[in-house]
PDB file of N, CA and C in Angstrom:
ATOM      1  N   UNK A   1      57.284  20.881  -9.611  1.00  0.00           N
ATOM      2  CA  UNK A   1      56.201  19.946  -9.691  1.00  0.00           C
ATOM      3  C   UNK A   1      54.969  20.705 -10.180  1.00  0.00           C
ATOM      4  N   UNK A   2      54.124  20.370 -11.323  1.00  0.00           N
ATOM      5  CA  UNK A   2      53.220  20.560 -12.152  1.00  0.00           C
ATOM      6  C   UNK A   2      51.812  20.405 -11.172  1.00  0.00           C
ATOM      7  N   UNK A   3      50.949  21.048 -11.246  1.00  0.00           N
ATOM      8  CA  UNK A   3      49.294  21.012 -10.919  1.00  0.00           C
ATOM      9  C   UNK A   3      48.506  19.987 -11.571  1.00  0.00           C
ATOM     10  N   UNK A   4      48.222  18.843 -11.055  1.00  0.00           N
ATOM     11  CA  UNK A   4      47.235  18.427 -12.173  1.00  0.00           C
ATOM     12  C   UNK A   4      46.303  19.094 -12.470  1.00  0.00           C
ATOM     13  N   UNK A   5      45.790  19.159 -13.466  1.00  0.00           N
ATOM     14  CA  UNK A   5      44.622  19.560 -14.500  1.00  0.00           C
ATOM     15  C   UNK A   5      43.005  18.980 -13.425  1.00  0.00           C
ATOM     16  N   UNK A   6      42.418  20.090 -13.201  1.00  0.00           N
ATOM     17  CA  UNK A   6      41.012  19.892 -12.068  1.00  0.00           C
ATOM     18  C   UNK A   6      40.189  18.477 -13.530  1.00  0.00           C
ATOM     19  N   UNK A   7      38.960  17.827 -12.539  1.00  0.00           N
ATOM     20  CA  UNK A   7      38.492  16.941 -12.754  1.00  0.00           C
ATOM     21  C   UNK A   7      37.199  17.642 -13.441  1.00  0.00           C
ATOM     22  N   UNK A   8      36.971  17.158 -14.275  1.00  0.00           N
ATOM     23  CA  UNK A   8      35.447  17.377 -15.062  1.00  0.00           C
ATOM     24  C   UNK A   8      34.402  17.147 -14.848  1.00  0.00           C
ATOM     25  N   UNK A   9      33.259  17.349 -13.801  1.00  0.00           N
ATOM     26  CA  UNK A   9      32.662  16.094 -13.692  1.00  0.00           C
ATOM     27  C   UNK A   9      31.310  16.062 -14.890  1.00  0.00           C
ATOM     28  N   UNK A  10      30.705  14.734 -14.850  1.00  0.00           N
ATOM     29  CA  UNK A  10      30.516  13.977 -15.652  1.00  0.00           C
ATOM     30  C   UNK A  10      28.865  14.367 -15.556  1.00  0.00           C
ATOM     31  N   UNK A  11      27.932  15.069 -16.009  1.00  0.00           N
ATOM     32  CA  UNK A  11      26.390  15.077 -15.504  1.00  0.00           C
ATOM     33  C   UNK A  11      26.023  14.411 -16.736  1.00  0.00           C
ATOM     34  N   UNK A  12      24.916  13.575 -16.360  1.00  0.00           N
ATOM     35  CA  UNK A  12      24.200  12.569 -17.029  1.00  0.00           C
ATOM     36  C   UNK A  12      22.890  13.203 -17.400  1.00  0.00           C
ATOM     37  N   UNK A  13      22.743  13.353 -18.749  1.00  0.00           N
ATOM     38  CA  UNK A  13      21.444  14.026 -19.455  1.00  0.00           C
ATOM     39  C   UNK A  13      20.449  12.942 -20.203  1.00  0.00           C
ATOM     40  N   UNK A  14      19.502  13.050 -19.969  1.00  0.00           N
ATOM     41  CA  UNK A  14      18.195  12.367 -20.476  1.00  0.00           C
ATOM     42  C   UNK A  14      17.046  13.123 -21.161  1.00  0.00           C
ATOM     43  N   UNK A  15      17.423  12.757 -22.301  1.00  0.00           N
ATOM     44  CA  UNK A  15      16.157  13.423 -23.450  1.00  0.00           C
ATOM     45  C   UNK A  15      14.841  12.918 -23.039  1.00  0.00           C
ATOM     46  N   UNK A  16      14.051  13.886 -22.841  1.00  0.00           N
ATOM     47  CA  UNK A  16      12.354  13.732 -22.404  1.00  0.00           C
ATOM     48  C   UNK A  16      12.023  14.065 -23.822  1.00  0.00           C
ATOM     49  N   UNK A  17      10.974  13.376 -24.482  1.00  0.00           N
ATOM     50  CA  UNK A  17       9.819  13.632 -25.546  1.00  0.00           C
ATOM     51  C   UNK A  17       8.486  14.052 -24.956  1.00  0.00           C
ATOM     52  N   UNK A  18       8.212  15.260 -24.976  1.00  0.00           N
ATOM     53  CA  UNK A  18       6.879  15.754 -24.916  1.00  0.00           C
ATOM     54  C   UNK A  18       5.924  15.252 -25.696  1.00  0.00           C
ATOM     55  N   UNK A  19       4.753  14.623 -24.746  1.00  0.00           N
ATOM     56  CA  UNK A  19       3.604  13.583 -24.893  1.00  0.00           C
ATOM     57  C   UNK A  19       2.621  14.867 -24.838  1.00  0.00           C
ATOM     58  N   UNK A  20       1.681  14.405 -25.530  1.00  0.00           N
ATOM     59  CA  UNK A  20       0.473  14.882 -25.704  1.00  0.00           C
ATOM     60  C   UNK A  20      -0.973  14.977 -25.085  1.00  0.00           C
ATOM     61  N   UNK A  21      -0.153  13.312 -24.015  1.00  0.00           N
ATOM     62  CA  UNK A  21      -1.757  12.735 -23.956  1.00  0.00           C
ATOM     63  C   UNK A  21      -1.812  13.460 -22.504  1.00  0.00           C
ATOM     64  N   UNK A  22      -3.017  13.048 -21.896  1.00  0.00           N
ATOM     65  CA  UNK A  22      -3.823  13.976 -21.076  1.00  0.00           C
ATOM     66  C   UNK A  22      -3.827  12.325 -19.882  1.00  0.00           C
ATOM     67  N   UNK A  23      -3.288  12.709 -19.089  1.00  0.00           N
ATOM     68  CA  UNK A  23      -2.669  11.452 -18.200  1.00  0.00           C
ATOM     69  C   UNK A  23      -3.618  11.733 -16.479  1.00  0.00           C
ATOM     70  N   UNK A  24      -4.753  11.085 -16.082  1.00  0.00           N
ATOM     71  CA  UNK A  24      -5.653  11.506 -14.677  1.00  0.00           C
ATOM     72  C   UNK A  24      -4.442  10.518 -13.774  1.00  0.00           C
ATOM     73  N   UNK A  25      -4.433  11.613 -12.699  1.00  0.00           N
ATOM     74  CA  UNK A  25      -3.910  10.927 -11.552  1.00  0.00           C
ATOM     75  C   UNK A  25      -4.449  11.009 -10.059  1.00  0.00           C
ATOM     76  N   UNK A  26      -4.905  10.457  -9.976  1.00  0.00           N
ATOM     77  CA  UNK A  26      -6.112  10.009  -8.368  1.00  0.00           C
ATOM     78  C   UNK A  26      -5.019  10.338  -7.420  1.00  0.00           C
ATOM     79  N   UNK A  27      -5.005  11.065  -6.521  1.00  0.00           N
ATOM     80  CA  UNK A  27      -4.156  11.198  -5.115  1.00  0.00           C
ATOM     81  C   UNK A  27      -5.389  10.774  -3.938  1.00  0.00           C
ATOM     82  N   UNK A  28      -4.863   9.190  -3.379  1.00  0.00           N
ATOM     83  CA  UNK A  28      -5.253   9.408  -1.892  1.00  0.00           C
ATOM     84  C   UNK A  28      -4.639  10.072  -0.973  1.00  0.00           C
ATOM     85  N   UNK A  29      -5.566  10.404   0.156  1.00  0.00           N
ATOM     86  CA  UNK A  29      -4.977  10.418   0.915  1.00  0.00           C
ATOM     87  C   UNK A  29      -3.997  10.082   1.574  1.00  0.00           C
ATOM     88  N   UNK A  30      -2.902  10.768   1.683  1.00  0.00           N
ATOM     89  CA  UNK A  30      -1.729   9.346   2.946  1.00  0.00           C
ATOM     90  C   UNK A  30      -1.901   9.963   4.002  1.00  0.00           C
ATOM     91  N   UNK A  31      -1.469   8.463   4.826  1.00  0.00           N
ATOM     92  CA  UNK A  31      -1.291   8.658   5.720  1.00  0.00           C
ATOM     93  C   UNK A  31      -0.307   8.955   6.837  1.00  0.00           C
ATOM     94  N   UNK A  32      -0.617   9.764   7.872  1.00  0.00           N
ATOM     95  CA  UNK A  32       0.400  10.542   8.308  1.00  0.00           C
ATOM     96  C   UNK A  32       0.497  10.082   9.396  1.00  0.00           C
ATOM     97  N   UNK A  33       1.711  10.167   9.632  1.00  0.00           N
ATOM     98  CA  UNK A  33       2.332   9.705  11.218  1.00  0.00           C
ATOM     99  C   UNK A  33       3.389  10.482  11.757  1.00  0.00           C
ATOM    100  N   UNK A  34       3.598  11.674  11.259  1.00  0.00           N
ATOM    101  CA  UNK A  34       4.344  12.560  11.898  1.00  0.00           C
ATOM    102  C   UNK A  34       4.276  12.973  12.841  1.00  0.00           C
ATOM    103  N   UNK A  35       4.924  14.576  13.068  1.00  0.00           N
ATOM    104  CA  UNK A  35       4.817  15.323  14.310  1.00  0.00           C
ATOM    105  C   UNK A  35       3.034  15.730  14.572  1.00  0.00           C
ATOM    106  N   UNK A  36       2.247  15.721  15.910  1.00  0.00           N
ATOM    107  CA  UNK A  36       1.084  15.888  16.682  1.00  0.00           C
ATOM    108  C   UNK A  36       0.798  16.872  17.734  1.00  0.00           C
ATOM    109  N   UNK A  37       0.531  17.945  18.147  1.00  0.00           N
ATOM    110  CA  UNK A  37       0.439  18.578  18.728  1.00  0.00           C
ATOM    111  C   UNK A  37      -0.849  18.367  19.586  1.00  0.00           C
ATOM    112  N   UNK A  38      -0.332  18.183  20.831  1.00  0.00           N
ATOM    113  CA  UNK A  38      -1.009  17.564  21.488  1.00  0.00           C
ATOM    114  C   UNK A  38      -1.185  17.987  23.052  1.00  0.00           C
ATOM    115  N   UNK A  39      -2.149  18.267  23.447  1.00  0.00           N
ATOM    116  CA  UNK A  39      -2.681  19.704  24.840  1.00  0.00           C
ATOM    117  C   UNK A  39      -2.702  18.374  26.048  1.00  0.00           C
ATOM    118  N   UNK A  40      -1.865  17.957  27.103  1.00  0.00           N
ATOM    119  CA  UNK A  40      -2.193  16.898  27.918  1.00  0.00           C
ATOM    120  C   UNK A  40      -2.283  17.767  29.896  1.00  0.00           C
ATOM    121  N   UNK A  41      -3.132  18.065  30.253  1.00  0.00           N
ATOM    122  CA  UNK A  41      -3.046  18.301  31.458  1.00  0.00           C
ATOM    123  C   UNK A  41      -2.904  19.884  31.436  1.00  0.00           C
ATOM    124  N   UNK A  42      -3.074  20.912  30.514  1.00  0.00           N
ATOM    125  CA  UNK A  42      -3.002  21.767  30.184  1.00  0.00           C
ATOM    126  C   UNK A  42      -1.660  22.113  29.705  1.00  0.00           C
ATOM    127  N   UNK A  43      -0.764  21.794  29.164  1.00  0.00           N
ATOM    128  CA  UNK A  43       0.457  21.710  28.733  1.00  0.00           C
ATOM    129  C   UNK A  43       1.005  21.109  27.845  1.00  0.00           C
ATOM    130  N   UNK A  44       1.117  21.600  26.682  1.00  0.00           N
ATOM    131  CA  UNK A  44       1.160  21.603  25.164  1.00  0.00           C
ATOM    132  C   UNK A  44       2.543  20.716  24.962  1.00  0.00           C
ATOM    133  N   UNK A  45       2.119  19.679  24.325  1.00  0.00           N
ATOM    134  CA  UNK A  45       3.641  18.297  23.618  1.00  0.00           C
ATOM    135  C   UNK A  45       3.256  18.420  22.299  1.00  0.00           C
ATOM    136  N   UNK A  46       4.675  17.776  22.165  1.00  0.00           N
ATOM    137  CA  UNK A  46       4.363  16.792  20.381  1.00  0.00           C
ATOM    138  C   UNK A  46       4.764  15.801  20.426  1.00  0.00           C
ATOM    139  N   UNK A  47       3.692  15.065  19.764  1.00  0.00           N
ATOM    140  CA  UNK A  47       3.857  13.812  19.951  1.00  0.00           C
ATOM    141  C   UNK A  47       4.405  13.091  18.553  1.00  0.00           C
ATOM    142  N   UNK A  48       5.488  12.670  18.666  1.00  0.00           N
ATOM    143  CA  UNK A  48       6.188  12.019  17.532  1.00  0.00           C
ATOM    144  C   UNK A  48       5.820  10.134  17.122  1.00  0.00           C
ATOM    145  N   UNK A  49       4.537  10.073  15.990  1.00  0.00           N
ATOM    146  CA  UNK A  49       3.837   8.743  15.897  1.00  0.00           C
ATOM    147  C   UNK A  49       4.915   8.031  14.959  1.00  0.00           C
ATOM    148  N   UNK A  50       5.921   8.470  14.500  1.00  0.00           N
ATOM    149  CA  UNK A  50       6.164   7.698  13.809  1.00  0.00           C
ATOM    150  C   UNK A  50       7.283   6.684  15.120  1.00  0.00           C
ATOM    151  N   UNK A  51       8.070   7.846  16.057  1.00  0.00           N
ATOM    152  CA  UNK A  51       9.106   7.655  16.828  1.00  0.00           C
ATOM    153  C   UNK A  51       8.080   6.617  18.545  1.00  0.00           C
ATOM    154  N   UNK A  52       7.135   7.178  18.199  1.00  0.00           N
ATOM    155  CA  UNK A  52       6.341   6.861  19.490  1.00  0.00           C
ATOM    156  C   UNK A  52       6.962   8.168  21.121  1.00  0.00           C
ATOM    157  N   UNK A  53       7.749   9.064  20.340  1.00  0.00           N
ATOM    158  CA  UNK A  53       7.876   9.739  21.454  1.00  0.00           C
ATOM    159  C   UNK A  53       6.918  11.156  21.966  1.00  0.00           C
ATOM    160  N   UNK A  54       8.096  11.400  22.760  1.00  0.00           N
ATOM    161  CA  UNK A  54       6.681  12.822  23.412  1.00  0.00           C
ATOM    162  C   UNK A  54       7.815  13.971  23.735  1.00  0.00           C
ATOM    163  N   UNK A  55       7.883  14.843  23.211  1.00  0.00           N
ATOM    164  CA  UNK A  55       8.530  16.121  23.743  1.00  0.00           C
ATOM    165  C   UNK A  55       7.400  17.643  23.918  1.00  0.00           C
ATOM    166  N   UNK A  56       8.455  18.385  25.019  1.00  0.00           N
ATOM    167  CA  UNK A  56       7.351  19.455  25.188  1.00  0.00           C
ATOM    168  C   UNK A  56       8.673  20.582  25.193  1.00  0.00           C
ATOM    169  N   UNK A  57       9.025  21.511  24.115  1.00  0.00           N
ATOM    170  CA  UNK A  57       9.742  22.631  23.849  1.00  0.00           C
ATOM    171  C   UNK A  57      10.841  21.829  23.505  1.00  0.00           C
ATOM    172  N   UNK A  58      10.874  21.182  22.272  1.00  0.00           N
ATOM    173  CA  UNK A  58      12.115  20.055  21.657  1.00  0.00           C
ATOM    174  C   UNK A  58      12.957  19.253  22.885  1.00  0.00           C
ATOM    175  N   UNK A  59      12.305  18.687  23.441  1.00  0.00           N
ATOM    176  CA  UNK A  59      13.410  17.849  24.737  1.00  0.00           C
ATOM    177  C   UNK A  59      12.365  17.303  24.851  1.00  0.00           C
ATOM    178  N   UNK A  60      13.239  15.587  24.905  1.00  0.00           N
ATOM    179  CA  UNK A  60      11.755  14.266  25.172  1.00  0.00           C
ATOM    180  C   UNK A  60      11.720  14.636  26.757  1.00  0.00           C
ATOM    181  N   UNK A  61      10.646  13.884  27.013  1.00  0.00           N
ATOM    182  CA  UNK A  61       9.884  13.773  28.028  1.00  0.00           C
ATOM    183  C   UNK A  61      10.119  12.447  28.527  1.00  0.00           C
ATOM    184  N   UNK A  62      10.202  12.301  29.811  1.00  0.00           N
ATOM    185  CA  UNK A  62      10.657  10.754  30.518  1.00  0.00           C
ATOM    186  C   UNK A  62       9.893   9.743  30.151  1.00  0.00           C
ATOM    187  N   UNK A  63      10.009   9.011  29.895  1.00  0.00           N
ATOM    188  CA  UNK A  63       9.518   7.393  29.463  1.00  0.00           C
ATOM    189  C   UNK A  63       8.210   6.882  30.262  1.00  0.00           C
ATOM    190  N   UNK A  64       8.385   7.590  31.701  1.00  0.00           N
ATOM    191  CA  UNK A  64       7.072   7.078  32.267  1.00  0.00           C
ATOM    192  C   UNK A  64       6.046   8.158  31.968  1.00  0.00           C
ATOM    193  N   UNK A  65       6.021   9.137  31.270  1.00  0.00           N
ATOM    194  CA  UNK A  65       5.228  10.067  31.348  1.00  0.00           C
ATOM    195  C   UNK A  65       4.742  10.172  29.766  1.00  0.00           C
ATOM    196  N   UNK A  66       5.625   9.957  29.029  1.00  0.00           N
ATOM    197  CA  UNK A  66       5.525   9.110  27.488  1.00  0.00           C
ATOM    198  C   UNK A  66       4.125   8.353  27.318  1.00  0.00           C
ATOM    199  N   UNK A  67       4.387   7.299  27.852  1.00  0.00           N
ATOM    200  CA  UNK A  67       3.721   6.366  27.747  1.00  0.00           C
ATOM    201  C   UNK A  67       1.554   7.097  28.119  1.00  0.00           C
ATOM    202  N   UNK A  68       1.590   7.976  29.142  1.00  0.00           N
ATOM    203  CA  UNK A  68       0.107   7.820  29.999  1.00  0.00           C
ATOM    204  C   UNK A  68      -0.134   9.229  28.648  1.00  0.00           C
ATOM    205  N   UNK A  69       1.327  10.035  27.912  1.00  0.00           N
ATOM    206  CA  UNK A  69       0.589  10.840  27.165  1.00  0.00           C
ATOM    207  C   UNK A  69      -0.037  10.481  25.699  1.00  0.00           C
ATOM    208  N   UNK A  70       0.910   9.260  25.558  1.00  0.00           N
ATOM    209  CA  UNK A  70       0.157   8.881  24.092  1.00  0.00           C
ATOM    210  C   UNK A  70      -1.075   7.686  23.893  1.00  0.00           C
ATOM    211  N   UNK A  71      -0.661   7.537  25.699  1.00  0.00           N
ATOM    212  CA  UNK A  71      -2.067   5.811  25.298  1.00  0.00           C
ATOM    213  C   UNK A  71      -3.730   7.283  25.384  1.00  0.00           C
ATOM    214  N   UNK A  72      -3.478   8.425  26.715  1.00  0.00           N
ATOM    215  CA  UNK A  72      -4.149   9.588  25.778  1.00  0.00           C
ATOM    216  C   UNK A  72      -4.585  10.179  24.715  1.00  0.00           C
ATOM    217  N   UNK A  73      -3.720  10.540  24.032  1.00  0.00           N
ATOM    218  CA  UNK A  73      -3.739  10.892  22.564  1.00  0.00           C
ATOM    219  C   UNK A  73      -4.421  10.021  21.701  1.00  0.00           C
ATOM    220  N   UNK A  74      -4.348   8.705  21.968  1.00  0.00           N
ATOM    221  CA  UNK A  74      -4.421   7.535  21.055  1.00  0.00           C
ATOM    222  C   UNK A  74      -6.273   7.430  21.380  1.00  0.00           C
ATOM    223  N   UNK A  75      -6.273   7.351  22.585  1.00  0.00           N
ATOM    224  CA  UNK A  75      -8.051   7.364  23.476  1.00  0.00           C
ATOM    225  C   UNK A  75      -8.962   8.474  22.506  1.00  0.00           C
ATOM    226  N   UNK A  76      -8.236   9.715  22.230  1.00  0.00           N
ATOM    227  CA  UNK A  76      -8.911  10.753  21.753  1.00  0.00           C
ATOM    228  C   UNK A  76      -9.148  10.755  20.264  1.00  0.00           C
ATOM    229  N   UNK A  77      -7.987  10.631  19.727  1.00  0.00           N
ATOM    230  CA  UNK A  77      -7.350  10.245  17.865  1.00  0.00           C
ATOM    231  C   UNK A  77      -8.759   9.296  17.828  1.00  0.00           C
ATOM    232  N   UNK A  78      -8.591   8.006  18.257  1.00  0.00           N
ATOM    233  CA  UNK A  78      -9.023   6.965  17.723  1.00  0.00           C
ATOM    234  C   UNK A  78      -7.889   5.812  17.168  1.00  0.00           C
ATOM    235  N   UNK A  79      -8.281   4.795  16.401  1.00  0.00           N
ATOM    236  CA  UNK A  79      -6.861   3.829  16.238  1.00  0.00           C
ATOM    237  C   UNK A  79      -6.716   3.942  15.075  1.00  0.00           C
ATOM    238  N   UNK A  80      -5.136   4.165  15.269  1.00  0.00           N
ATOM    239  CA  UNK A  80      -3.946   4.518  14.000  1.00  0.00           C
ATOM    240  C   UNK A  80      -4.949   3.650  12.467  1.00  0.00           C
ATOM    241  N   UNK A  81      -4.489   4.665  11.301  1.00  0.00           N
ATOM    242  CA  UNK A  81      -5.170   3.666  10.118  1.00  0.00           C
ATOM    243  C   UNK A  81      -4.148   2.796   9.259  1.00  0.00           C
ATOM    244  N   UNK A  82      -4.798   2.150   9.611  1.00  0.00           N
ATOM    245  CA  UNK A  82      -3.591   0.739   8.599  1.00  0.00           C
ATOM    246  C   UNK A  82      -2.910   1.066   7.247  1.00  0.00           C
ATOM    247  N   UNK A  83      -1.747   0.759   7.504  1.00  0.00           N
ATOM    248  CA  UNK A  83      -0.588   0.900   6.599  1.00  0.00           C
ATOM    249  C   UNK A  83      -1.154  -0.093   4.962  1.00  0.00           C
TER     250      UNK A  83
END
């Protein structure tokens, strides 16, 4: 019994034409909702805004203790900026 012959694969190429023109691009700001580092009671979390959670040395933190560290965080931050 014979080997089939390995498969070719197939990469898809796209000719770019080099433009000349001189193209401005404005960057706002985004906005961020990631990881937060965050000092509560003398004891350093991160606070995860996108997840709404709270860990302190990568392991969440209990749900009731969650909650009194980010309505915190949130008191200090100020309120989240609109999407």
């Amino acid at each position: 019994m014979t080997k089939a012959a390995p498969r070719k694969s197939k990469v898809a190429t796209k000719k770019v034409s080099a433009s000349r023109k001189k193209v401005d691009i404005q960057v706002q700001p985004a906005v961020q909702f990631g990881m937060v580092n965050f000092s509560y009671q003398k004891i350093d979390y991160q606070i995860d805004l996108d997840k709404s959670k709270v860990y302190r040395r990568f392991i969440e933190v209990e749900k009731s203790k969650q909650g009194s560290i980010i309505s915190a965080y949130r008191s200090v931050a100020g309120p989240r900026p609109a999407l």
